[in-house]
PDB file of N, CA and C in Angstrom:
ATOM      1  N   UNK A   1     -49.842 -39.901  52.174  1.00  0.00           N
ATOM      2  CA  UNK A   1     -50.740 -39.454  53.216  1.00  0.00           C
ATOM      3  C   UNK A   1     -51.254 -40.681  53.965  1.00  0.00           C
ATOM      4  N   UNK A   2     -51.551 -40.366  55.712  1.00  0.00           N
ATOM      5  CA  UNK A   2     -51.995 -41.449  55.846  1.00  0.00           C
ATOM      6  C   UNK A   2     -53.388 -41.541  56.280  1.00  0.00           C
ATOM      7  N   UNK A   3     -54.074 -42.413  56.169  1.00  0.00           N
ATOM      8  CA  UNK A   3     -55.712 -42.507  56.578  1.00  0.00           C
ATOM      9  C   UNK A   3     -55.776 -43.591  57.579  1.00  0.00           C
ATOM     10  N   UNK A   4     -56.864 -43.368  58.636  1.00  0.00           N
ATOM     11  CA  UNK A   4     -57.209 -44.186  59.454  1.00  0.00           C
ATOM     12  C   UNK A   4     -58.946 -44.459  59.261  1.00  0.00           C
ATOM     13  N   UNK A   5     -59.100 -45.598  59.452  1.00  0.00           N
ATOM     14  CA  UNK A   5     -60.484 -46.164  59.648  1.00  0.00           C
ATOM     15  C   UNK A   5     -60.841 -47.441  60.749  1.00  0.00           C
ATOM     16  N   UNK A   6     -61.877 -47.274  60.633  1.00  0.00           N
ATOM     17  CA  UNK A   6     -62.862 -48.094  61.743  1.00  0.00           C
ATOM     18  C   UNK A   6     -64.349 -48.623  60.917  1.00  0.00           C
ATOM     19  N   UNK A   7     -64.635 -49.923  61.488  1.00  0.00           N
ATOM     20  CA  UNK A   7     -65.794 -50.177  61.721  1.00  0.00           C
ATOM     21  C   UNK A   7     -66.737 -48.798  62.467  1.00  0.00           C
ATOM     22  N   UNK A   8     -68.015 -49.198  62.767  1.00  0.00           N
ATOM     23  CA  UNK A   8     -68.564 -47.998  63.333  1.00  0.00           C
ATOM     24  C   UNK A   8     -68.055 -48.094  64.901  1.00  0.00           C
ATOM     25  N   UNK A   9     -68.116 -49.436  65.616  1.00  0.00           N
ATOM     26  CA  UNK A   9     -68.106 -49.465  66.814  1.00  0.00           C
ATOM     27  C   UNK A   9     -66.364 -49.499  67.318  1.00  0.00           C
ATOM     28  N   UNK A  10     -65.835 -49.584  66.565  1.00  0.00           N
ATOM     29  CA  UNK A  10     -64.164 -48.966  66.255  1.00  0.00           C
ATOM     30  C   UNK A  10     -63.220 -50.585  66.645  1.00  0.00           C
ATOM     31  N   UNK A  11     -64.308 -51.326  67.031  1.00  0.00           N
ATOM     32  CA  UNK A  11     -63.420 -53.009  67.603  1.00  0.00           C
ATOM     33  C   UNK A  11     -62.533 -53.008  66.440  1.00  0.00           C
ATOM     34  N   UNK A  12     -62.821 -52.536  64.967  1.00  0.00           N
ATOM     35  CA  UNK A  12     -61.931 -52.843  63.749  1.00  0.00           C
ATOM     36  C   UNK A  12     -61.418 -51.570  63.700  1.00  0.00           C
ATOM     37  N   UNK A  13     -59.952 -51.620  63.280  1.00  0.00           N
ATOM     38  CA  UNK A  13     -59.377 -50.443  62.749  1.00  0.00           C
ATOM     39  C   UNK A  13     -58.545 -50.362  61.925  1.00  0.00           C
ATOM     40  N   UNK A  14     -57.812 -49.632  61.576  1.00  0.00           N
ATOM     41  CA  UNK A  14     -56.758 -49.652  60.049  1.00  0.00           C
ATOM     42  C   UNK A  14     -56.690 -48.479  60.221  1.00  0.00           C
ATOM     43  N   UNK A  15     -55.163 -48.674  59.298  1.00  0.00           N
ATOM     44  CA  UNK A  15     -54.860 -47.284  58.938  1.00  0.00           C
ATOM     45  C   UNK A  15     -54.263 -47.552  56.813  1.00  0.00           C
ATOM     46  N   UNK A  16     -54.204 -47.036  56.359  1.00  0.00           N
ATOM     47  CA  UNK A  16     -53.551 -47.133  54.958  1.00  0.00           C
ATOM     48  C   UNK A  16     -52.957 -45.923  54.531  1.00  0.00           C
ATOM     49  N   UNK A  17     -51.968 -46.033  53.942  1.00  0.00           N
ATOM     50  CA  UNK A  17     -51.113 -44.573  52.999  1.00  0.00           C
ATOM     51  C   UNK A  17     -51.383 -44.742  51.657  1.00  0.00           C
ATOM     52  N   UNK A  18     -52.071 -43.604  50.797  1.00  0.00           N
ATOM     53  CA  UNK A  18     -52.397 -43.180  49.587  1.00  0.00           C
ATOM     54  C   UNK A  18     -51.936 -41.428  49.115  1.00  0.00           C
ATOM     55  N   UNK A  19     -51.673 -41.402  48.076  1.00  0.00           N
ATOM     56  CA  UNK A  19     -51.746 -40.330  47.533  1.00  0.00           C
ATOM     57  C   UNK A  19     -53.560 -39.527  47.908  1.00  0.00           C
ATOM     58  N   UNK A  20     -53.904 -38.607  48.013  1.00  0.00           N
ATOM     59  CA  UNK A  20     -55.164 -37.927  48.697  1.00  0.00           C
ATOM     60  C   UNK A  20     -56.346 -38.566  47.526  1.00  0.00           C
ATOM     61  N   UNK A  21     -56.747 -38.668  48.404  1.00  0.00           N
ATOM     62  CA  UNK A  21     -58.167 -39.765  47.669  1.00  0.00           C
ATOM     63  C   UNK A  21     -59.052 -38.740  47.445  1.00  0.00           C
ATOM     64  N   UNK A  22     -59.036 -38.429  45.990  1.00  0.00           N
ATOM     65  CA  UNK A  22     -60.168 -37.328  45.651  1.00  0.00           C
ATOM     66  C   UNK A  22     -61.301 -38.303  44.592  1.00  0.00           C
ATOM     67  N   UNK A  23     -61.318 -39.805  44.155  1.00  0.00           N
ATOM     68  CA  UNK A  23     -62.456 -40.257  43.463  1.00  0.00           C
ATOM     69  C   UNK A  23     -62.539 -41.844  44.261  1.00  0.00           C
ATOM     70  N   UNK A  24     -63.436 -42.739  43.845  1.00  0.00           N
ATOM     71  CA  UNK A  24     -64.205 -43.705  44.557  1.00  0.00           C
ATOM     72  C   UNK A  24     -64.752 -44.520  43.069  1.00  0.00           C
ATOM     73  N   UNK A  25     -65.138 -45.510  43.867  1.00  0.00           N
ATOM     74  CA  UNK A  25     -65.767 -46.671  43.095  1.00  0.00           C
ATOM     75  C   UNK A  25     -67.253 -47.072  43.702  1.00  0.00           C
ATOM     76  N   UNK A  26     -68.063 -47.209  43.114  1.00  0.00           N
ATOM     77  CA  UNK A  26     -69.094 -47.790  43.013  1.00  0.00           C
ATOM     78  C   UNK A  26     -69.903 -48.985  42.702  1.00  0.00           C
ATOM     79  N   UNK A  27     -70.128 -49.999  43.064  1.00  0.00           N
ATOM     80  CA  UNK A  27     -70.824 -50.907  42.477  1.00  0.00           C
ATOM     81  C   UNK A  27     -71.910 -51.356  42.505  1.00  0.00           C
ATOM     82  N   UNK A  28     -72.518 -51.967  41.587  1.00  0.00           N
ATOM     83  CA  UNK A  28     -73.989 -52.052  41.487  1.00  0.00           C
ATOM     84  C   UNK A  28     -74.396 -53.477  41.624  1.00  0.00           C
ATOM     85  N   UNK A  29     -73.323 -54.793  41.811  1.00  0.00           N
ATOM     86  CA  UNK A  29     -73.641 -55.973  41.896  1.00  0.00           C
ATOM     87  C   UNK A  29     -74.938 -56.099  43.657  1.00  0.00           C
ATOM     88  N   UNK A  30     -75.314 -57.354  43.204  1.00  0.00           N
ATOM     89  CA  UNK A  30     -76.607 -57.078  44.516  1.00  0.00           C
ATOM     90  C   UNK A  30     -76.160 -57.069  46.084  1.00  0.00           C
ATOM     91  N   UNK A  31     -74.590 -57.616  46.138  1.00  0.00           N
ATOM     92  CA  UNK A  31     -74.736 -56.954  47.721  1.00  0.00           C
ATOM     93  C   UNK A  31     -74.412 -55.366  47.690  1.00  0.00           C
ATOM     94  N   UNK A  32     -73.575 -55.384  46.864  1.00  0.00           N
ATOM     95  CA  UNK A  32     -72.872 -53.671  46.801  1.00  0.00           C
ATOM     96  C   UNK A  32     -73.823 -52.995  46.861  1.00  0.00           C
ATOM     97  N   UNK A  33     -75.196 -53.027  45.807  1.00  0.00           N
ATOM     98  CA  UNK A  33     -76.129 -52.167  46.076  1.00  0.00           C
ATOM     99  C   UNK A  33     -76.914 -52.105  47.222  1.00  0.00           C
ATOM    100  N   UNK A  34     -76.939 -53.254  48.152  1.00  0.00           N
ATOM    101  CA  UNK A  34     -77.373 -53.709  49.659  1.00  0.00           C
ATOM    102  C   UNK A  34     -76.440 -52.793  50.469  1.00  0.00           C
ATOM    103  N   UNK A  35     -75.829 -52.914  50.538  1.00  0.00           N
ATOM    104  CA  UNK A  35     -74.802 -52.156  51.825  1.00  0.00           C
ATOM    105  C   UNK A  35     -74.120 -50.943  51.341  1.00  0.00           C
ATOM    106  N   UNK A  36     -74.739 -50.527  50.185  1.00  0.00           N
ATOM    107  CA  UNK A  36     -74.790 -49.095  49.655  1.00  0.00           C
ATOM    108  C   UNK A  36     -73.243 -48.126  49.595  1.00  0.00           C
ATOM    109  N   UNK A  37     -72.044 -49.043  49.495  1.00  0.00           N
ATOM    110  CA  UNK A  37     -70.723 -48.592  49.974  1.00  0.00           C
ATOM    111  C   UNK A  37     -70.298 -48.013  48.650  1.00  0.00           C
ATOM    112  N   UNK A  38     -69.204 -47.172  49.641  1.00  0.00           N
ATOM    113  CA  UNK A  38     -68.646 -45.826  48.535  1.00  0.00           C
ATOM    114  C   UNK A  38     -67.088 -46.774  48.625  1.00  0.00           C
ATOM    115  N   UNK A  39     -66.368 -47.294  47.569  1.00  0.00           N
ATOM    116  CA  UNK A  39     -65.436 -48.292  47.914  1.00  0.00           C
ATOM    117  C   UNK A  39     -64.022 -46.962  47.391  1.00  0.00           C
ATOM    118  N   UNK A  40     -62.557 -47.317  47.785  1.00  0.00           N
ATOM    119  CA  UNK A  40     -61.667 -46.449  47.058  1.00  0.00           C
ATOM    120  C   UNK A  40     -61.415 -47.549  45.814  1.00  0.00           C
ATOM    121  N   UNK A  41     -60.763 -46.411  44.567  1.00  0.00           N
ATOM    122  CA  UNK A  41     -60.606 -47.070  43.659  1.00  0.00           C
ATOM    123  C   UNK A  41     -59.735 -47.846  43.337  1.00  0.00           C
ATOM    124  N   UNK A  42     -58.540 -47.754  44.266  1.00  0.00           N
ATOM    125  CA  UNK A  42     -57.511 -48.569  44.295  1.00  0.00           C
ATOM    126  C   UNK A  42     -57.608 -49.435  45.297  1.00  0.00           C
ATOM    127  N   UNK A  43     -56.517 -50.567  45.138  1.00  0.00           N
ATOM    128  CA  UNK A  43     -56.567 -51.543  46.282  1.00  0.00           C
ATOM    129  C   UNK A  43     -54.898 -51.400  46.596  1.00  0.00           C
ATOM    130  N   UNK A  44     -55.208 -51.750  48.478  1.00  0.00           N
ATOM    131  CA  UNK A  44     -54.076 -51.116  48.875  1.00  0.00           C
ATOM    132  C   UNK A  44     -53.419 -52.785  49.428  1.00  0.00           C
ATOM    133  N   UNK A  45     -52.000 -52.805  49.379  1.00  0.00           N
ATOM    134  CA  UNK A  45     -51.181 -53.814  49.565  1.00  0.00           C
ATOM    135  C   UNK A  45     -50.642 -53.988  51.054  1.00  0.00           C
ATOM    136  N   UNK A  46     -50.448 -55.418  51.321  1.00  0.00           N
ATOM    137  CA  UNK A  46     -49.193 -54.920  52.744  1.00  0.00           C
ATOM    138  C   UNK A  46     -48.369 -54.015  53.122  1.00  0.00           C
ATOM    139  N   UNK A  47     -47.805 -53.600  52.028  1.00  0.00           N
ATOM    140  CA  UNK A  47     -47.153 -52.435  52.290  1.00  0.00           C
ATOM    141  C   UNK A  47     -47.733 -51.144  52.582  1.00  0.00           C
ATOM    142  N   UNK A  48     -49.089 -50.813  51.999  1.00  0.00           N
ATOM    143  CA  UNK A  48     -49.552 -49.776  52.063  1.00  0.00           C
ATOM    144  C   UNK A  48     -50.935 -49.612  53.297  1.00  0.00           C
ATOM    145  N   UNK A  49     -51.209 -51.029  53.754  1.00  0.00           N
ATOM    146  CA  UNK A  49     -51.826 -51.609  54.613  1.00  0.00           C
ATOM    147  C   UNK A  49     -52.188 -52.262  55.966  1.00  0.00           C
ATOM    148  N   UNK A  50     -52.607 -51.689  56.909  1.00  0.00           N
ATOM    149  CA  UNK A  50     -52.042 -52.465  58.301  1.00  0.00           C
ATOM    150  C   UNK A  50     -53.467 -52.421  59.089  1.00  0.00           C
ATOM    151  N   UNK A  51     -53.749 -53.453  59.639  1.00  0.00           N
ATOM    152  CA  UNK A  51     -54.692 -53.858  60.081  1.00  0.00           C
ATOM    153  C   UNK A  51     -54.500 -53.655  62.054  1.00  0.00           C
ATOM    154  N   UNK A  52     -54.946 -52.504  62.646  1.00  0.00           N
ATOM    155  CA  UNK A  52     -54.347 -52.188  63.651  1.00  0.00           C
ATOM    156  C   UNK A  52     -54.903 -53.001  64.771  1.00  0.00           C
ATOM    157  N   UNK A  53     -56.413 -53.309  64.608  1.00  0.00           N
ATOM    158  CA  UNK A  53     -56.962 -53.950  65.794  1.00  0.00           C
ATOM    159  C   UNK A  53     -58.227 -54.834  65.258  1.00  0.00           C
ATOM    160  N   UNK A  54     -58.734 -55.973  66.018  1.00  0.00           N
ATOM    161  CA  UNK A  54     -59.937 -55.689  65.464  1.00  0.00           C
ATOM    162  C   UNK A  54     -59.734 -57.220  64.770  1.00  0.00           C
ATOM    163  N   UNK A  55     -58.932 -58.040  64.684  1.00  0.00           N
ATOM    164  CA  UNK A  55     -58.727 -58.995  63.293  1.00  0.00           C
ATOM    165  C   UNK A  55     -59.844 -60.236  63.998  1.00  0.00           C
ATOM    166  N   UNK A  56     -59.925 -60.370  65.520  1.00  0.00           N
ATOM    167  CA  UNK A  56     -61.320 -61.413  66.290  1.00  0.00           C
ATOM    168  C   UNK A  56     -62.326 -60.961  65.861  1.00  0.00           C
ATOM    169  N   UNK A  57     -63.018 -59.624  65.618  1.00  0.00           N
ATOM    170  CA  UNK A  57     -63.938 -59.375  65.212  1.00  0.00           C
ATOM    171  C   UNK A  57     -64.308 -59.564  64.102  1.00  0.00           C
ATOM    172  N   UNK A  58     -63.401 -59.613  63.157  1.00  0.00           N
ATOM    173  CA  UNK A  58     -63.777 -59.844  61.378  1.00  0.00           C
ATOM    174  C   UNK A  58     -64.152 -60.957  61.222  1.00  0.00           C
ATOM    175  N   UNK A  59     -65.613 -61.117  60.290  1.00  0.00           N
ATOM    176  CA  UNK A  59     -66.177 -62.306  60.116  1.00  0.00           C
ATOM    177  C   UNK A  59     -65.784 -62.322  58.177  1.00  0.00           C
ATOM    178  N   UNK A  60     -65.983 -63.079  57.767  1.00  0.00           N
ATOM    179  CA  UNK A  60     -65.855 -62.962  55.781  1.00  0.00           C
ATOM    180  C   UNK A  60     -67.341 -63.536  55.110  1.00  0.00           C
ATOM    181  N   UNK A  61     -67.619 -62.463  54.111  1.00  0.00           N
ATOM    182  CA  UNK A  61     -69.011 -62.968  53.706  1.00  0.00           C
ATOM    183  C   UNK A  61     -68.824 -63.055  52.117  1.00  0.00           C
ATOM    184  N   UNK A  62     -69.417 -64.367  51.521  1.00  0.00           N
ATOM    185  CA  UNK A  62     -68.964 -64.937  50.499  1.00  0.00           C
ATOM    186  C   UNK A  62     -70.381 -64.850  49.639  1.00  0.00           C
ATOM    187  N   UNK A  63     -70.249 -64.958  48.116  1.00  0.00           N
ATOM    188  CA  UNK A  63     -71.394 -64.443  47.980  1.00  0.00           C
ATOM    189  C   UNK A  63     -71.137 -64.935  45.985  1.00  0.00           C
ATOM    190  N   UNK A  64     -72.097 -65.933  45.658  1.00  0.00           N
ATOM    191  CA  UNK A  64     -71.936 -66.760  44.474  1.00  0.00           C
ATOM    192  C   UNK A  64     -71.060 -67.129  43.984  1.00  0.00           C
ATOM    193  N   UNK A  65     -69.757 -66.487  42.931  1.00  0.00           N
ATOM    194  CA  UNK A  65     -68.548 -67.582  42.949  1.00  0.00           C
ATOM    195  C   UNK A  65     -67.557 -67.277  43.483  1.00  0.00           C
ATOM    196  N   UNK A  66     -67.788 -66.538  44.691  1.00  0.00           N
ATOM    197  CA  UNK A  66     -66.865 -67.145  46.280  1.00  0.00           C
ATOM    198  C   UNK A  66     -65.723 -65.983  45.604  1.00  0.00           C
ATOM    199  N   UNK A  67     -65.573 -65.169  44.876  1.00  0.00           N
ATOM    200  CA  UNK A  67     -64.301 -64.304  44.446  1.00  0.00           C
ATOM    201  C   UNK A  67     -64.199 -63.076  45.483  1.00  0.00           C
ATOM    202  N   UNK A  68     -64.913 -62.652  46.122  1.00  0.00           N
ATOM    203  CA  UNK A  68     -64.539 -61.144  47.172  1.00  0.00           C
ATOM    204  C   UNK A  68     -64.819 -62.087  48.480  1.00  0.00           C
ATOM    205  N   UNK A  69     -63.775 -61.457  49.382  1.00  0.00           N
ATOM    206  CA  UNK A  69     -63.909 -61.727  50.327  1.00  0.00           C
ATOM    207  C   UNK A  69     -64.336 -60.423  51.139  1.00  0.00           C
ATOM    208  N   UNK A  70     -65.658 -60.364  51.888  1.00  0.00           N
ATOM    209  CA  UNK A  70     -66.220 -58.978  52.098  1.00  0.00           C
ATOM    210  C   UNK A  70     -66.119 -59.313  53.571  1.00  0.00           C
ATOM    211  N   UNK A  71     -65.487 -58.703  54.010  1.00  0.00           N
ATOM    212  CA  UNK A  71     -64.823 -58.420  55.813  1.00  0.00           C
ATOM    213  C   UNK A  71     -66.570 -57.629  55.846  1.00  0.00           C
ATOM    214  N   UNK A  72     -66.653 -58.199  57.537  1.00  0.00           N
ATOM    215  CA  UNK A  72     -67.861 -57.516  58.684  1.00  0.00           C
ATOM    216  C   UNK A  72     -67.475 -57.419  59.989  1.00  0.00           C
ATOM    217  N   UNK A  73     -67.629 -56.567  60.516  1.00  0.00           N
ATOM    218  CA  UNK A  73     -67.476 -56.632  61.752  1.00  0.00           C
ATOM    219  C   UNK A  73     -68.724 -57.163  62.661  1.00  0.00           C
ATOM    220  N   UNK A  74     -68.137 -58.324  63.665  1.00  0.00           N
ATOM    221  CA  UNK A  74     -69.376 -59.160  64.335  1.00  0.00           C
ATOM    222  C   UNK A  74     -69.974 -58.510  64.858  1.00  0.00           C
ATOM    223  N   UNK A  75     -69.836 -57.245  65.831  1.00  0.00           N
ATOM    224  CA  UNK A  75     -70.289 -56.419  66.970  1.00  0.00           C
ATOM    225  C   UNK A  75     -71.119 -55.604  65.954  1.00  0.00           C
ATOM    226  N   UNK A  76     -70.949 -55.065  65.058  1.00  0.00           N
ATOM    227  CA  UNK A  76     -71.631 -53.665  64.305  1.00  0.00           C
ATOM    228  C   UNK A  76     -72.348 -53.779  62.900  1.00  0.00           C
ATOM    229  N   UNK A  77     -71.383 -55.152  61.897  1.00  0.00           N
ATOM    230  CA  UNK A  77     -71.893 -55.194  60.802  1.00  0.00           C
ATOM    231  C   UNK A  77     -71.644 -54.336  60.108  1.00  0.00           C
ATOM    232  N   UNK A  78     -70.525 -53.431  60.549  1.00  0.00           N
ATOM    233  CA  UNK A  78     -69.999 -52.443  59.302  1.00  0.00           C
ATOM    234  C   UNK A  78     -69.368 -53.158  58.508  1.00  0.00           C
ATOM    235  N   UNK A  79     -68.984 -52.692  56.703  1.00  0.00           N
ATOM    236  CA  UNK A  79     -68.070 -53.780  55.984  1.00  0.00           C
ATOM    237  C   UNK A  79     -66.954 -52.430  55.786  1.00  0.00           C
ATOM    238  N   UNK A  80     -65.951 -52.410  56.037  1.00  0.00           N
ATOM    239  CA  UNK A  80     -64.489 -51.598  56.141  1.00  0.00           C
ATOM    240  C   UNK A  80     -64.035 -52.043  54.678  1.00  0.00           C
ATOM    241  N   UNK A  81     -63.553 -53.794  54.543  1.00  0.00           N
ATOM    242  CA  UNK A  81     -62.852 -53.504  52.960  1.00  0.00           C
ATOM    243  C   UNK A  81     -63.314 -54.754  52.538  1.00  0.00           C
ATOM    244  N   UNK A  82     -62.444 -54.661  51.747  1.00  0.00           N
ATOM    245  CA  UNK A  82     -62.976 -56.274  51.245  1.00  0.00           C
ATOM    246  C   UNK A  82     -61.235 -56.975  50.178  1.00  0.00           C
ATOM    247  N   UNK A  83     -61.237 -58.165  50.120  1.00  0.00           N
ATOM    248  CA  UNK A  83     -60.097 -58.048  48.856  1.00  0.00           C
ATOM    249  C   UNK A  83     -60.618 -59.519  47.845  1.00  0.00           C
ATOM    250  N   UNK A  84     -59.708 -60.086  47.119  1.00  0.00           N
ATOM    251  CA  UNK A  84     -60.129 -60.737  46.477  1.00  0.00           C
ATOM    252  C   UNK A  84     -59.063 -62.168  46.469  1.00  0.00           C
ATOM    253  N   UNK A  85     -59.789 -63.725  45.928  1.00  0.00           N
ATOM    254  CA  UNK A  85     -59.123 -64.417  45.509  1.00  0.00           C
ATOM    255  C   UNK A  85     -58.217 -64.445  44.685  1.00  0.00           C
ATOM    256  N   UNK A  86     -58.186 -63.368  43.725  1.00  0.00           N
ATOM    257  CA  UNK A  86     -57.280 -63.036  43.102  1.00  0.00           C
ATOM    258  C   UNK A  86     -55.991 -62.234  43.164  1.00  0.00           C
ATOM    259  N   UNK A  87     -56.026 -61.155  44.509  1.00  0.00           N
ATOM    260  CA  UNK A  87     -55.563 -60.350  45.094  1.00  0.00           C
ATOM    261  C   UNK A  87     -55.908 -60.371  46.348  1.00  0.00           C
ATOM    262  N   UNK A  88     -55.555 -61.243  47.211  1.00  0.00           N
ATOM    263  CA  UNK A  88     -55.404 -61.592  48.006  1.00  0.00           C
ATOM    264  C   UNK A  88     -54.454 -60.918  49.250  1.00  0.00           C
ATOM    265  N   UNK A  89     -54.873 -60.193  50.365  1.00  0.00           N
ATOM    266  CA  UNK A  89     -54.130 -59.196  51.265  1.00  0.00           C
ATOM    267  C   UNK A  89     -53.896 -57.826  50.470  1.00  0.00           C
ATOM    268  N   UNK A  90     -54.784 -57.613  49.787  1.00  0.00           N
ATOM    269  CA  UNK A  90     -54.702 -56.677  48.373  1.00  0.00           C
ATOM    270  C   UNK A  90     -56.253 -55.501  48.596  1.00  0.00           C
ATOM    271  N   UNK A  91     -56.313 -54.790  49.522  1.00  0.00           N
ATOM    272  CA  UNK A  91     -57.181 -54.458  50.074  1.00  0.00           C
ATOM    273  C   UNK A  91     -58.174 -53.013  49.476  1.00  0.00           C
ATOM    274  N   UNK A  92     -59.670 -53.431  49.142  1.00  0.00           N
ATOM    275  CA  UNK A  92     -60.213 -51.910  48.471  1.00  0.00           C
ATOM    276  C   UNK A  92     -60.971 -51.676  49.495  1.00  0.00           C
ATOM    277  N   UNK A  93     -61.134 -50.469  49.820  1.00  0.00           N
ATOM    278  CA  UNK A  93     -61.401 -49.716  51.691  1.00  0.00           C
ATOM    279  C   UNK A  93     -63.020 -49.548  51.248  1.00  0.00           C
ATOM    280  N   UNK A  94     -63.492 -49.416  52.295  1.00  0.00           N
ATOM    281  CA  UNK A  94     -65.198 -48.944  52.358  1.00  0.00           C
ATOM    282  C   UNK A  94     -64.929 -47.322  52.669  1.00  0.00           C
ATOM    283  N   UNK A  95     -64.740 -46.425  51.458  1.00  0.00           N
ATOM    284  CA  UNK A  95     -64.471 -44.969  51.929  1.00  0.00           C
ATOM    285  C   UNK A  95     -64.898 -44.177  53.326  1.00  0.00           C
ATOM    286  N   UNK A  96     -66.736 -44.984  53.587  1.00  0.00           N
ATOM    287  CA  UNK A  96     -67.378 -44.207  54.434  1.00  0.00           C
ATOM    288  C   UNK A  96     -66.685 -44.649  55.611  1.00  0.00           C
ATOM    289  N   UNK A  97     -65.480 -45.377  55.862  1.00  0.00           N
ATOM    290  CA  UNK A  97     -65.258 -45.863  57.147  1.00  0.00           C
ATOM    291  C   UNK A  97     -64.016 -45.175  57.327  1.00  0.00           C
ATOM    292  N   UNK A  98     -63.570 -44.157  56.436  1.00  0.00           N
ATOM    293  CA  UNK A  98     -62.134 -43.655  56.392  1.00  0.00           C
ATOM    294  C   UNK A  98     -62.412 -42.082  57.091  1.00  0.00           C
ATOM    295  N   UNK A  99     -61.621 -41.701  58.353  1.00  0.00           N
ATOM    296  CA  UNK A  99     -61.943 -40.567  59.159  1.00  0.00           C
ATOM    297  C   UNK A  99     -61.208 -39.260  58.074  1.00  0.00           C
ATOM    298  N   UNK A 100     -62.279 -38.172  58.108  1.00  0.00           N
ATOM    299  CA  UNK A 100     -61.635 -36.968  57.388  1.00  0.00           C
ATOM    300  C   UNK A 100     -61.861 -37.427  55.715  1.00  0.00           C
ATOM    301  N   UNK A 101     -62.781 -38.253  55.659  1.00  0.00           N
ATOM    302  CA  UNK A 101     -63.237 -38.428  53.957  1.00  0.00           C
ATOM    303  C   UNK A 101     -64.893 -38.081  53.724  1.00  0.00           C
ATOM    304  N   UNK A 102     -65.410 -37.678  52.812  1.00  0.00           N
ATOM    305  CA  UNK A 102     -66.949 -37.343  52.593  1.00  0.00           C
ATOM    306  C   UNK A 102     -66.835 -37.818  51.210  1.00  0.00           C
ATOM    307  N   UNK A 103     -67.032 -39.437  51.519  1.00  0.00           N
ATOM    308  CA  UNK A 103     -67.247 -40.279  50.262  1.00  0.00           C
ATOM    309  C   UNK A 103     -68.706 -39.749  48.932  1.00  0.00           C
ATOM    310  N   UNK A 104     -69.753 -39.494  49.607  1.00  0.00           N
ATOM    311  CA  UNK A 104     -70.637 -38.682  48.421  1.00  0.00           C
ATOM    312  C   UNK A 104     -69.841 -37.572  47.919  1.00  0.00           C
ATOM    313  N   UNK A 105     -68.847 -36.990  48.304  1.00  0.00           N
ATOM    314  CA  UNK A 105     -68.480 -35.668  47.084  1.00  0.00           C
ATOM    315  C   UNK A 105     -67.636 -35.905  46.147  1.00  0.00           C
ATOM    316  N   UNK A 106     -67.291 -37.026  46.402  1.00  0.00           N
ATOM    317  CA  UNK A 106     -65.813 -37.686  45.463  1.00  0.00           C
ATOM    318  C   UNK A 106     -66.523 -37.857  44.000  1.00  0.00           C
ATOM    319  N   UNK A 107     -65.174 -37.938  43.110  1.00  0.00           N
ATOM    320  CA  UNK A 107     -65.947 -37.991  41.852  1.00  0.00           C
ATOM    321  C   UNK A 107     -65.902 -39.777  41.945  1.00  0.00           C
ATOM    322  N   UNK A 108     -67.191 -40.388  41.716  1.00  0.00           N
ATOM    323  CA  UNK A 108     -67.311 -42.077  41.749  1.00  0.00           C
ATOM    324  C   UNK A 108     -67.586 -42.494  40.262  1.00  0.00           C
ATOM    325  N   UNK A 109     -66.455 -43.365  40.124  1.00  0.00           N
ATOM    326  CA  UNK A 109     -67.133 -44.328  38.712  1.00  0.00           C
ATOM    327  C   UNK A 109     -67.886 -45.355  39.288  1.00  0.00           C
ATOM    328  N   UNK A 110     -68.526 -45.371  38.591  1.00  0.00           N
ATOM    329  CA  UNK A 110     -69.637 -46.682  38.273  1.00  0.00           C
ATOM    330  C   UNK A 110     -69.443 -47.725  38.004  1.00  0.00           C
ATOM    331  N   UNK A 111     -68.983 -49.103  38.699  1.00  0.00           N
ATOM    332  CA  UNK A 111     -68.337 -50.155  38.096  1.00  0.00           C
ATOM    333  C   UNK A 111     -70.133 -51.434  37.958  1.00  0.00           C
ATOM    334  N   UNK A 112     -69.952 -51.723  36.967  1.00  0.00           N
ATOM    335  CA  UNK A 112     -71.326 -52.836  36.447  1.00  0.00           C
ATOM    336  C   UNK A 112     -70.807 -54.502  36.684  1.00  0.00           C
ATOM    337  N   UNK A 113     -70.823 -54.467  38.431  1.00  0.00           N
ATOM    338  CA  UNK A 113     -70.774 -55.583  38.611  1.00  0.00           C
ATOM    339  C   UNK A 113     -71.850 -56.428  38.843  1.00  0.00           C
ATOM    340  N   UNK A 114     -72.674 -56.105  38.457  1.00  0.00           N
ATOM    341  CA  UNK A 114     -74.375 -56.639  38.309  1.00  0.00           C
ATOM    342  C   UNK A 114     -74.095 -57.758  37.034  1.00  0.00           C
ATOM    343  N   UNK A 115     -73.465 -56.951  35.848  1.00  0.00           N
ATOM    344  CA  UNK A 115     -73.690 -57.753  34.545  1.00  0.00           C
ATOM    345  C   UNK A 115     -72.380 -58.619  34.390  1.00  0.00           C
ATOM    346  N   UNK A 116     -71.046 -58.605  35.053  1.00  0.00           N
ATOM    347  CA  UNK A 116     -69.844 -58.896  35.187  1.00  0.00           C
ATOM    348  C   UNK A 116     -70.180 -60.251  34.252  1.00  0.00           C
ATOM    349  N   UNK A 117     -68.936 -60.646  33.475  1.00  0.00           N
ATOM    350  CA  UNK A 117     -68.618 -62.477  32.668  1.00  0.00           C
ATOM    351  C   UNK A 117     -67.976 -62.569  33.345  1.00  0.00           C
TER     352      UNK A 117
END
């Protein structure tokens, strides 16, 4: 299936292919709980990934030992995805930015990146 998303002010866009996204991820580390995002639980690859417009606008916000790279859009300050130093072009979506999804009804695990080693 395929999904499209946006920032709010749409300068960013994407599209990604998943099997139908019926659960979500959650996190509780202190920006996650700041910007209050419903994340998908998988992370999606180049292949499954395409970044349609929008790549001048993306700023990256780094945040104690520098491991997520959390995409913003300059104009709006929406965060769309984010990926990691470790997985790198390896992309987990901001659900609420995905058109035709209602990220509160999904079933969400709880990931405790507050207490993370």
């Amino acid at each position: 299936m395929k999904y499209i998303g946006s920032c709010h002010c749409k300068a960013v866009q994407f599209e990604f292919e998943s099997a139908p996204i019926e659960d979500a991820l959650q996190c509780n580390c202190s920006i996650c709980i700041r910007k209050n995002a419903i994340m998908s639980k998988q992370c999606f690859d180049e292949a499954h990934f395409k970044l349609i417009s929008g790549e001048s606008f993306l700023t990256t916000y780094h945040w104690a030992d520098h491991d997520v790279n959390h995409y913003f859009c300059k104009q709006c300050g929406i965060y769309p995805f984010h990926d990691t130093i470790y997985q790198p072009r390896s992309y987990r979506i901001n659900l609420g930015c995905v058109e035709g999804i209602e990220p509160r009804e999904l079933a969400i695990t709880h990931f405790d990146g507050r207490n993370k080693l």
